[in-house]
C-alpha atoms as a PDB file:
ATOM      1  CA  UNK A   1    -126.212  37.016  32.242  1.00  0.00           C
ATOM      2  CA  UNK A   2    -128.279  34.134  33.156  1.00  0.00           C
ATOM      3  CA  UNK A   3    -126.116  31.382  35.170  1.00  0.00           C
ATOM      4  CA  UNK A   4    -128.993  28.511  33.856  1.00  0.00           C
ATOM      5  CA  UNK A   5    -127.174  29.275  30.344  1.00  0.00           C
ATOM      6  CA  UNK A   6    -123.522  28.984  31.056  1.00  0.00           C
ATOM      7  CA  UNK A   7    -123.897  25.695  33.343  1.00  0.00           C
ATOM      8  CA  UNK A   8    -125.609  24.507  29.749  1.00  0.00           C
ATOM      9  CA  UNK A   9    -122.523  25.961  28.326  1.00  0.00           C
ATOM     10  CA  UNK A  10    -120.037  23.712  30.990  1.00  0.00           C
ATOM     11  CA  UNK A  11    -122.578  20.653  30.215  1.00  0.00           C
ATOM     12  CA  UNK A  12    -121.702  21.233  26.437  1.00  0.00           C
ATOM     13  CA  UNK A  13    -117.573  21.424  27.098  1.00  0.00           C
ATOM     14  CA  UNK A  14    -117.786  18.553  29.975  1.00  0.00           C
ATOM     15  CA  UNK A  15    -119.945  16.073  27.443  1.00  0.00           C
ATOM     16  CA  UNK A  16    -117.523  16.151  24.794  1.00  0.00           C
ATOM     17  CA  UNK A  17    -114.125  15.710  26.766  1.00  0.00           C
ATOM     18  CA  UNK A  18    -115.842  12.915  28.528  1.00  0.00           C
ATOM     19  CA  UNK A  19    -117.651  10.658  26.326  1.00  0.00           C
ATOM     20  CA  UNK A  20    -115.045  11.180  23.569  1.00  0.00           C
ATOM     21  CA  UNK A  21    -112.623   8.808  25.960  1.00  0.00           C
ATOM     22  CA  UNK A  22    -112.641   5.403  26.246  1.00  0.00           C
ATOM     23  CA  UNK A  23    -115.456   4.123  28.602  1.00  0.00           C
ATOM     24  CA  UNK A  24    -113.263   1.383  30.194  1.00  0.00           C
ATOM     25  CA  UNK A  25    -111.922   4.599  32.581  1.00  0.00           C
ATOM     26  CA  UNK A  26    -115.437   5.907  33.721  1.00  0.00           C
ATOM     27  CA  UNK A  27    -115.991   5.274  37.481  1.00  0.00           C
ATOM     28  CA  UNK A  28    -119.194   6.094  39.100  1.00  0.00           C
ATOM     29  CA  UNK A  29    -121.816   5.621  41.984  1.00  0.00           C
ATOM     30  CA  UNK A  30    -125.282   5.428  43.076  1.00  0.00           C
ATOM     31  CA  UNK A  31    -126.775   6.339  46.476  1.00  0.00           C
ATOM     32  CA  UNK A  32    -130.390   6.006  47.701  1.00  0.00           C
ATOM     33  CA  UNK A  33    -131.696   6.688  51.292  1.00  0.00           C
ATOM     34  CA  UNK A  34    -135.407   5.813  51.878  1.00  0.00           C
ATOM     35  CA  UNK A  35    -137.491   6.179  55.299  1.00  0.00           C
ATOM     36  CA  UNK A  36    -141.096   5.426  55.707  1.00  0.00           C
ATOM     37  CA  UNK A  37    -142.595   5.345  58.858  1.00  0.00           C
ATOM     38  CA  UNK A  38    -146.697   5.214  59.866  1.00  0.00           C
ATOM     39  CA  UNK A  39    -148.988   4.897  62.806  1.00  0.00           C
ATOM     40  CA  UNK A  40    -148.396   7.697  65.042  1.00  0.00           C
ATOM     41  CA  UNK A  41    -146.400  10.050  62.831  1.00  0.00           C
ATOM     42  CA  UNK A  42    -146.423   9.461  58.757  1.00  0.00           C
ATOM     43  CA  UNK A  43    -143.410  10.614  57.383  1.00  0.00           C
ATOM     44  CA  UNK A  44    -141.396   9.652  53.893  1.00  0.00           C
ATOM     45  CA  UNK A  45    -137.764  10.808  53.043  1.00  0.00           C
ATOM     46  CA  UNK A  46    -136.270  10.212  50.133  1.00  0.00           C
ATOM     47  CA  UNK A  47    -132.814  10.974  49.162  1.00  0.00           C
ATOM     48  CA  UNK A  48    -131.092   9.739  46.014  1.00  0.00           C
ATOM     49  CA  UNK A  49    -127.844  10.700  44.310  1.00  0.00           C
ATOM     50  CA  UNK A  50    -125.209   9.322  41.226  1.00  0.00           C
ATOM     51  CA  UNK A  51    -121.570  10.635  40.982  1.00  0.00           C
ATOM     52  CA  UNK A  52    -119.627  10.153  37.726  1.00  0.00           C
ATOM     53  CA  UNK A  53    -115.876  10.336  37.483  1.00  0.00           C
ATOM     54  CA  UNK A  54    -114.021   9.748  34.207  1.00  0.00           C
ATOM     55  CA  UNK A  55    -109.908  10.290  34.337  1.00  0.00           C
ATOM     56  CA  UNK A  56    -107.358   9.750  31.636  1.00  0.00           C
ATOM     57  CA  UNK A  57    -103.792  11.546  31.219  1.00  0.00           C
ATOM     58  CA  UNK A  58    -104.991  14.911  30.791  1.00  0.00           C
ATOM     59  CA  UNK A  59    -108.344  15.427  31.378  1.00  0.00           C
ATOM     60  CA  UNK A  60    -110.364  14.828  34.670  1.00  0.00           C
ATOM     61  CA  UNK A  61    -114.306  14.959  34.349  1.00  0.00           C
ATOM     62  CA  UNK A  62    -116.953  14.619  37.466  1.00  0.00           C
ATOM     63  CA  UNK A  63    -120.709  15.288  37.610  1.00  0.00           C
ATOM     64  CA  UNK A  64    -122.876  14.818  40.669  1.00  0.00           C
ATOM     65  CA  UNK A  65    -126.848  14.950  40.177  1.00  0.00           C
ATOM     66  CA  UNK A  66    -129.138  14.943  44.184  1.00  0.00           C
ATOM     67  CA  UNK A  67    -132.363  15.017  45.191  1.00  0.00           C
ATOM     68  CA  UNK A  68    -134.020  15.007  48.709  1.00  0.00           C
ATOM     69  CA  UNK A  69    -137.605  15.005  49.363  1.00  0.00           C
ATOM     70  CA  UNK A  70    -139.338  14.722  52.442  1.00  0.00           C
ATOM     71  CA  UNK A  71    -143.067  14.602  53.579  1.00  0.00           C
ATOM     72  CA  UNK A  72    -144.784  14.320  57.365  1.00  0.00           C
ATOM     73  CA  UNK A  73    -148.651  14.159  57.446  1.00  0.00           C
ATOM     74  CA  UNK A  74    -149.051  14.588  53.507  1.00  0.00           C
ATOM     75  CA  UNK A  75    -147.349  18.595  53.477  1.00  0.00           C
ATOM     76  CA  UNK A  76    -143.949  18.339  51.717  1.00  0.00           C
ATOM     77  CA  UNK A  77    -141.061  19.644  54.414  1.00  0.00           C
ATOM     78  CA  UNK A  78    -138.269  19.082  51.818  1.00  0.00           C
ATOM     79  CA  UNK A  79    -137.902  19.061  48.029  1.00  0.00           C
ATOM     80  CA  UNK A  80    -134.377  19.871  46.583  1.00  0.00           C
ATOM     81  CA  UNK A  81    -132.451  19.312  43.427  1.00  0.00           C
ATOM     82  CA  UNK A  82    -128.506  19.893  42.515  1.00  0.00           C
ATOM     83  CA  UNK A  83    -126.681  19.445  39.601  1.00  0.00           C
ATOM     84  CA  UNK A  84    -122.620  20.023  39.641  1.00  0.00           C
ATOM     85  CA  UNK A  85    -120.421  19.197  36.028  1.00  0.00           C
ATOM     86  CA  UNK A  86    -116.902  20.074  36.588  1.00  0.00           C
ATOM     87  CA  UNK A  87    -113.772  19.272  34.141  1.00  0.00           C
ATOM     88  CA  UNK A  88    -110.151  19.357  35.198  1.00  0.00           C
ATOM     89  CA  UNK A  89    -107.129  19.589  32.883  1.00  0.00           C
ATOM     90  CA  UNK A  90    -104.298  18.371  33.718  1.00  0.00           C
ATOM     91  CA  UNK A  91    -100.910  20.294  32.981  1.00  0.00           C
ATOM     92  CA  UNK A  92     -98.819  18.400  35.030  1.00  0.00           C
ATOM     93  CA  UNK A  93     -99.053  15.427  37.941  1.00  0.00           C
ATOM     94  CA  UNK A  94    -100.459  17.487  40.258  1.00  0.00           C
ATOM     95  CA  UNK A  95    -101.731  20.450  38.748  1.00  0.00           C
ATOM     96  CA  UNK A  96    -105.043  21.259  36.915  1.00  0.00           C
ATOM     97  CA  UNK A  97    -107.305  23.902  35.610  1.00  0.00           C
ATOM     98  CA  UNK A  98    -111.063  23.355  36.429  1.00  0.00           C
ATOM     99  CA  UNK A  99    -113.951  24.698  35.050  1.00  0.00           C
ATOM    100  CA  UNK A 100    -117.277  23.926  37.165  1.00  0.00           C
ATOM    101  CA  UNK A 101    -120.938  24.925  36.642  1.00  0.00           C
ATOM    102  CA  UNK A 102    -123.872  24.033  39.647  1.00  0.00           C
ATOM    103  CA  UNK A 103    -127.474  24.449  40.004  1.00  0.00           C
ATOM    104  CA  UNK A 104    -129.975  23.918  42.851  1.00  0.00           C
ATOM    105  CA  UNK A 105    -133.406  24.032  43.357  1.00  0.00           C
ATOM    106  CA  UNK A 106    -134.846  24.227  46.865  1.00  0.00           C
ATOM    107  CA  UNK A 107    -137.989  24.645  47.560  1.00  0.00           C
ATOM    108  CA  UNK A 108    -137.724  25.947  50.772  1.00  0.00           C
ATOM    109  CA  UNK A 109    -134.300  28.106  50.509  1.00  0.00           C
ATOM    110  CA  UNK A 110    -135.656  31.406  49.530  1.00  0.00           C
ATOM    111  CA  UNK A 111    -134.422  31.252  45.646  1.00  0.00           C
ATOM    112  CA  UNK A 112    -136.023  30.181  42.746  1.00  0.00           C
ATOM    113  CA  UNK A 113    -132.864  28.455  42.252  1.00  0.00           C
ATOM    114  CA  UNK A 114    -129.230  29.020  42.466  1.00  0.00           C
ATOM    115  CA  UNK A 115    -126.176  29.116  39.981  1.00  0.00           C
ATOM    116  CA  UNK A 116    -122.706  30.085  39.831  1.00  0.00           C
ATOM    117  CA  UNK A 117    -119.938  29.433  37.120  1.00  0.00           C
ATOM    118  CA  UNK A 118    -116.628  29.265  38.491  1.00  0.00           C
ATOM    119  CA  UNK A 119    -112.995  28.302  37.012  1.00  0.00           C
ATOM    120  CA  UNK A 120    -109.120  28.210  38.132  1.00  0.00           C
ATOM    121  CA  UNK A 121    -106.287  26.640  39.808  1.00  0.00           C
ATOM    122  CA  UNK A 122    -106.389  23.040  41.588  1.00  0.00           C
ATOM    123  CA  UNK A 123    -103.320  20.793  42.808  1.00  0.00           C
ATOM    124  CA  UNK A 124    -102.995  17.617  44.402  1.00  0.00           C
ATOM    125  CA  UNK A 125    -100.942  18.675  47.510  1.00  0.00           C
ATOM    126  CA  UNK A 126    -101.180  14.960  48.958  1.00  0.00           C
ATOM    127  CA  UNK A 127    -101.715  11.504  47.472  1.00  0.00           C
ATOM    128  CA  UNK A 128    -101.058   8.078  48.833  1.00  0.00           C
ATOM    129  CA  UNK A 129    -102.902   5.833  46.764  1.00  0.00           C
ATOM    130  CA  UNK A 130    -105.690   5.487  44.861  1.00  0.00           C
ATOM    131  CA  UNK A 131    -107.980   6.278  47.313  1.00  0.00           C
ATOM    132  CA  UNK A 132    -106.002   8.310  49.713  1.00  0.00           C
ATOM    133  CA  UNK A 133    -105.630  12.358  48.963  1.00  0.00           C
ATOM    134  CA  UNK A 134    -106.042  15.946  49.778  1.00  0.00           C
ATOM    135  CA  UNK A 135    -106.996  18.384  46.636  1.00  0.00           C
ATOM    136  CA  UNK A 136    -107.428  22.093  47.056  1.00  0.00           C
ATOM    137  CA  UNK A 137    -108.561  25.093  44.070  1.00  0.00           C
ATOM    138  CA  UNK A 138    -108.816  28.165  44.111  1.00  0.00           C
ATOM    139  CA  UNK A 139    -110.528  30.427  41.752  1.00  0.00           C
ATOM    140  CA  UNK A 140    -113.109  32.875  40.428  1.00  0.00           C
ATOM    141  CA  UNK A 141    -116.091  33.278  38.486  1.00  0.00           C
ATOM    142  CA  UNK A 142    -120.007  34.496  38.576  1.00  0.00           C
ATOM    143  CA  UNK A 143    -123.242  33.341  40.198  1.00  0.00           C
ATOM    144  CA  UNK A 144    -127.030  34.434  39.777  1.00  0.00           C
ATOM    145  CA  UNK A 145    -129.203  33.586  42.446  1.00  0.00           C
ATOM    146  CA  UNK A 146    -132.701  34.231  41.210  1.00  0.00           C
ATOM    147  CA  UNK A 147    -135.165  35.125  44.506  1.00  0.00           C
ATOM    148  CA  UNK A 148    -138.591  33.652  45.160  1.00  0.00           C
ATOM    149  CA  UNK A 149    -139.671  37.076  46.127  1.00  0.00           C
ATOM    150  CA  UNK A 150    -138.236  41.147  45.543  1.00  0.00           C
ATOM    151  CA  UNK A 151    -135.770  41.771  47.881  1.00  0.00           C
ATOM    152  CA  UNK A 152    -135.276  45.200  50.361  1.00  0.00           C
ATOM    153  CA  UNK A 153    -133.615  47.036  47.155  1.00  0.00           C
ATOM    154  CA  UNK A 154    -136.122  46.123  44.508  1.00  0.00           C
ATOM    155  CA  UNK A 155    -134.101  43.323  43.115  1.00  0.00           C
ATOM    156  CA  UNK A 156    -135.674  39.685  41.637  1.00  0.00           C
ATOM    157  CA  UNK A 157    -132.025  37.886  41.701  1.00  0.00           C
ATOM    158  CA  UNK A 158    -128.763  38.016  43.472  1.00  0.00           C
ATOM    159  CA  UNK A 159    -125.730  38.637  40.666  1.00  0.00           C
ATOM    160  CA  UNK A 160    -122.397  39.129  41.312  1.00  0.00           C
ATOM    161  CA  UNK A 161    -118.922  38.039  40.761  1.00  0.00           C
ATOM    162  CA  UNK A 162    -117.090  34.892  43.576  1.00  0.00           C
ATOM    163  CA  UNK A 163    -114.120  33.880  44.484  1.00  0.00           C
ATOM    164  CA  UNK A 164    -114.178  30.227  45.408  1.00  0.00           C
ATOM    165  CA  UNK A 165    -111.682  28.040  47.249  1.00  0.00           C
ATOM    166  CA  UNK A 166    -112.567  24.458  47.823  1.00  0.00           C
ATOM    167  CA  UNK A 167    -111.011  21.344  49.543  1.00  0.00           C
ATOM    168  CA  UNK A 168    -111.527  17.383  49.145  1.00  0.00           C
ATOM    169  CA  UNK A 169    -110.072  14.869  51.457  1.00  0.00           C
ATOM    170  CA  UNK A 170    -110.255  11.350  51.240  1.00  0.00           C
ATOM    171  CA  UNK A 171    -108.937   8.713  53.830  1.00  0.00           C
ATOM    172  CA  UNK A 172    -108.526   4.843  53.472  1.00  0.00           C
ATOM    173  CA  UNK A 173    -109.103   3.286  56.623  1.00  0.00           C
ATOM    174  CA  UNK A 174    -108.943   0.341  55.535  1.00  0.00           C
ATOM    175  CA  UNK A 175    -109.591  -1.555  52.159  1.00  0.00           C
ATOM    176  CA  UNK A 176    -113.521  -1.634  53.017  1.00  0.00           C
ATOM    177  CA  UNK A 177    -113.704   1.999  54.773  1.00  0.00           C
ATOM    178  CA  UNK A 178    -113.066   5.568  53.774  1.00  0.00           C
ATOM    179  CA  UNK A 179    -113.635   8.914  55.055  1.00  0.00           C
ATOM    180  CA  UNK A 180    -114.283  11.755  52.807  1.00  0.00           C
ATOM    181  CA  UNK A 181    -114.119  15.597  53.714  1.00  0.00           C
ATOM    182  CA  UNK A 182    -115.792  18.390  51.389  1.00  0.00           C
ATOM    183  CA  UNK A 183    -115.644  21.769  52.263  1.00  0.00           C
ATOM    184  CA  UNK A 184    -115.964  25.062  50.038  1.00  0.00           C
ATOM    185  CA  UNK A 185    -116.594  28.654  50.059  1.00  0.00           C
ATOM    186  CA  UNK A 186    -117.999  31.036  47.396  1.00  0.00           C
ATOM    187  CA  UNK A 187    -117.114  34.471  48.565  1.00  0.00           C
ATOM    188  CA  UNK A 188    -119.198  37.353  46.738  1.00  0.00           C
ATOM    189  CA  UNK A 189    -117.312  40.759  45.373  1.00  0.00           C
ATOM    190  CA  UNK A 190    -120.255  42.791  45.247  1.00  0.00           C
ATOM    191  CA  UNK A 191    -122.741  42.232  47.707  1.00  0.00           C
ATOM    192  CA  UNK A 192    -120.661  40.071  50.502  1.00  0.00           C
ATOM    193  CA  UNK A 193    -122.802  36.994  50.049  1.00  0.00           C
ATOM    194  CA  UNK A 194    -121.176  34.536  51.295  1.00  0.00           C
ATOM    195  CA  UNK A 195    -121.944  30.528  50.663  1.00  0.00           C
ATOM    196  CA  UNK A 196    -120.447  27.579  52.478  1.00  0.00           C
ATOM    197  CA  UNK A 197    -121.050  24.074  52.346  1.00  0.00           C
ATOM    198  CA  UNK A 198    -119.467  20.739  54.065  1.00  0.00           C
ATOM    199  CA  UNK A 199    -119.753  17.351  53.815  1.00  0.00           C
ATOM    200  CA  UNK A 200    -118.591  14.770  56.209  1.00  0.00           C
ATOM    201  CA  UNK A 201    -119.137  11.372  55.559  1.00  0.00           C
ATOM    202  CA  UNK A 202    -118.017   7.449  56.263  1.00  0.00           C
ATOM    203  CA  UNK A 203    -118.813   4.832  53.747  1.00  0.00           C
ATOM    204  CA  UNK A 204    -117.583   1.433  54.570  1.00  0.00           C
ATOM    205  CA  UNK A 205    -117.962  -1.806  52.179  1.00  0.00           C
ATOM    206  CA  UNK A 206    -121.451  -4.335  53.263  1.00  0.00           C
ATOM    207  CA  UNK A 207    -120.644  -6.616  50.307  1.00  0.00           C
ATOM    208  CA  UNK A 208    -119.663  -6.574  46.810  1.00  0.00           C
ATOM    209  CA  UNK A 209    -119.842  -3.499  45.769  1.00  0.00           C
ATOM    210  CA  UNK A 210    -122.746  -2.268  48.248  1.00  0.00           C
ATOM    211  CA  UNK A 211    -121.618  -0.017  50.814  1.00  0.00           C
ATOM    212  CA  UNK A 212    -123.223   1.718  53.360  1.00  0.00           C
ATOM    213  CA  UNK A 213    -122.960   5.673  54.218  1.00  0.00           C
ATOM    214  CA  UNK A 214    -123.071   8.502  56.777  1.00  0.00           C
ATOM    215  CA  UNK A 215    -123.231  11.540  55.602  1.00  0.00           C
ATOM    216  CA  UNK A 216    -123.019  14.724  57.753  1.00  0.00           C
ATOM    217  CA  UNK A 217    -124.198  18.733  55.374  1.00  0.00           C
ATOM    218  CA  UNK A 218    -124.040  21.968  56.556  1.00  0.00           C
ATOM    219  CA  UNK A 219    -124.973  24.911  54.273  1.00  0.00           C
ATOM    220  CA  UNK A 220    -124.703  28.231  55.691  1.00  0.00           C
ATOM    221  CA  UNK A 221    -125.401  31.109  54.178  1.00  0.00           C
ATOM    222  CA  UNK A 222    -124.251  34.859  55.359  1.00  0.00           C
ATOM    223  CA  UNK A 223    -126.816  36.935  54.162  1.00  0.00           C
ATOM    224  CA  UNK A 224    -130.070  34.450  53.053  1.00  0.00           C
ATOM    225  CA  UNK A 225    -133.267  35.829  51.424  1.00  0.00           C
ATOM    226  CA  UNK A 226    -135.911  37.590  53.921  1.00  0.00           C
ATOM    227  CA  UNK A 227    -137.697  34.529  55.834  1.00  0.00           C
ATOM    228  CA  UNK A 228    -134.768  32.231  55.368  1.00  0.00           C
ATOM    229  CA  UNK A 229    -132.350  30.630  58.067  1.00  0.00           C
ATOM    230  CA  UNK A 230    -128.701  31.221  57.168  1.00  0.00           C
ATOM    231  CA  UNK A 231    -128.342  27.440  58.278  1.00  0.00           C
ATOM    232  CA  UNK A 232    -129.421  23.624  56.568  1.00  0.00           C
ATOM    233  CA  UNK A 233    -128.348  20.935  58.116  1.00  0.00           C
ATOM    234  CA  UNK A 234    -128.988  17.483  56.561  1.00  0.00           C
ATOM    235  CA  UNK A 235    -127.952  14.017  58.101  1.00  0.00           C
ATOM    236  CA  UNK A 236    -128.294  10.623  56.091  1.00  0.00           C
ATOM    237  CA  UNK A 237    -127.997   7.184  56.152  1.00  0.00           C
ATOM    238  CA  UNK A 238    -127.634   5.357  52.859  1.00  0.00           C
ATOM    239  CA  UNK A 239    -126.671   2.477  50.230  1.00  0.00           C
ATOM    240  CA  UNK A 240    -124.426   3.031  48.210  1.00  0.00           C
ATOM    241  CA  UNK A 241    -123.152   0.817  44.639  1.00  0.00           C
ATOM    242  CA  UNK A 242    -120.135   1.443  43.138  1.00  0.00           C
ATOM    243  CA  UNK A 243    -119.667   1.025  39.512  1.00  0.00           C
END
């Protein structure tokens, strides 16, 4: 089964849901980080990113498109590209069934690219506000990693069902600050692969609705492809409008 085809397949259930509602209740933000420095050392990093949230009664829909590229003395050190739909309905308050599709492209990560398509159980287990809450899911589903090069067993890609449990928490620390928490895990039942990725990070309001961000990643990786680290690590300041 080829992963590239059913995150098409989530794109195709998330487009419908989400443009079909009224646009008044779409919610959504742009972030670009750029550094250019020359003389001594020539270096350019590059990291851009839009986030789309659309919420009515029953159905919650998010997408998140990145990119990060980074150069020093004309060789590329960086290049990576990730795509994440995901589409919550909600059964009661609380309570919701998700459906999620990603896929990445890094250059430097060993795979060709990566994919998974997972689905299952999320609640709210705290909320104090709009912009105040903890969500947690738990589920399962399927990923296909496909490998830059044949691995030890003879194998082009890495395919095999997950489990996945994943966490969001956002803090108001004030009306023009808030700290946001992501963490998740995508455990593999075949070959014990398994992915982890956080995100710490502290936006707080410059003016309008331009806000400036710190963001902390950590991707780690329990078995990587031959040549890999099992480690990225990615720190970033940015701008960010909200829309």
């Amino acid at each position: 089964m080829d992963l590239r085809k059913a995150v098409a397949v989530t794109a195709v259930v998330f487009t419908p849901l989400a443009f079909g509602q009224d646009a008044d209740n779409w919610k959504g933000e742009t972030e670009l980080g750029v550094l250019i420095t020359s003389g001594n050392t020539e270096e350019t990093n590059i990291k851009g990113r839009l986030g789309l949230i659309h919420e009515v009664e029953t159905w919650r829909n998010t997408g998140e498109f990145r990119a990060n590229y980074s150069e020093t003395e004309d060789e590329t050190t960086a290049e990576k590209y990730l795509a994440t739909l995901e589409t919550n309905y909600k059964f009661s308050e609380n309570q919701y069934w998700f459906l999620r599709g990603a896929y990445e492209d890094d250059r430097f990560s060993g795979y060709d690219f990566e994919s998974s398509l997972t689905t299952g159980y999320g609640q709210r287990v705290w909320n104090s506000g709009e912009r105040s809450f903890l969500d947690l899911s738990a589920g399962a589903g399927y990923r296909y990693n496909k490998l830059e090069m044949v691995n030890a067993r003879g194998e082009d890609a890495e395919k095999e069902a997950i489990a996945r449990l994943a966490g969001q928490f956002d803090y108001a620390l004030s009306e023009n600050a808030l700290f946001r928490q992501r963490l998740s895990t995508e455990i593999g039942l075949d070959e014990n692969n398994t992915i982890t990725e956080s995100e710490t990070s502290l936006q707080a309001n410059v003016v309008g609705n331009l806000s400036m961000k710190a963001a902390f990643r950590v991707k780690h990786l329990s078995d990587p492809p031959a040549g890999s680290e099992d480690t990225d690590t990615e720190t970033s300041l940015s701008l960010l409008y909200g829309f």
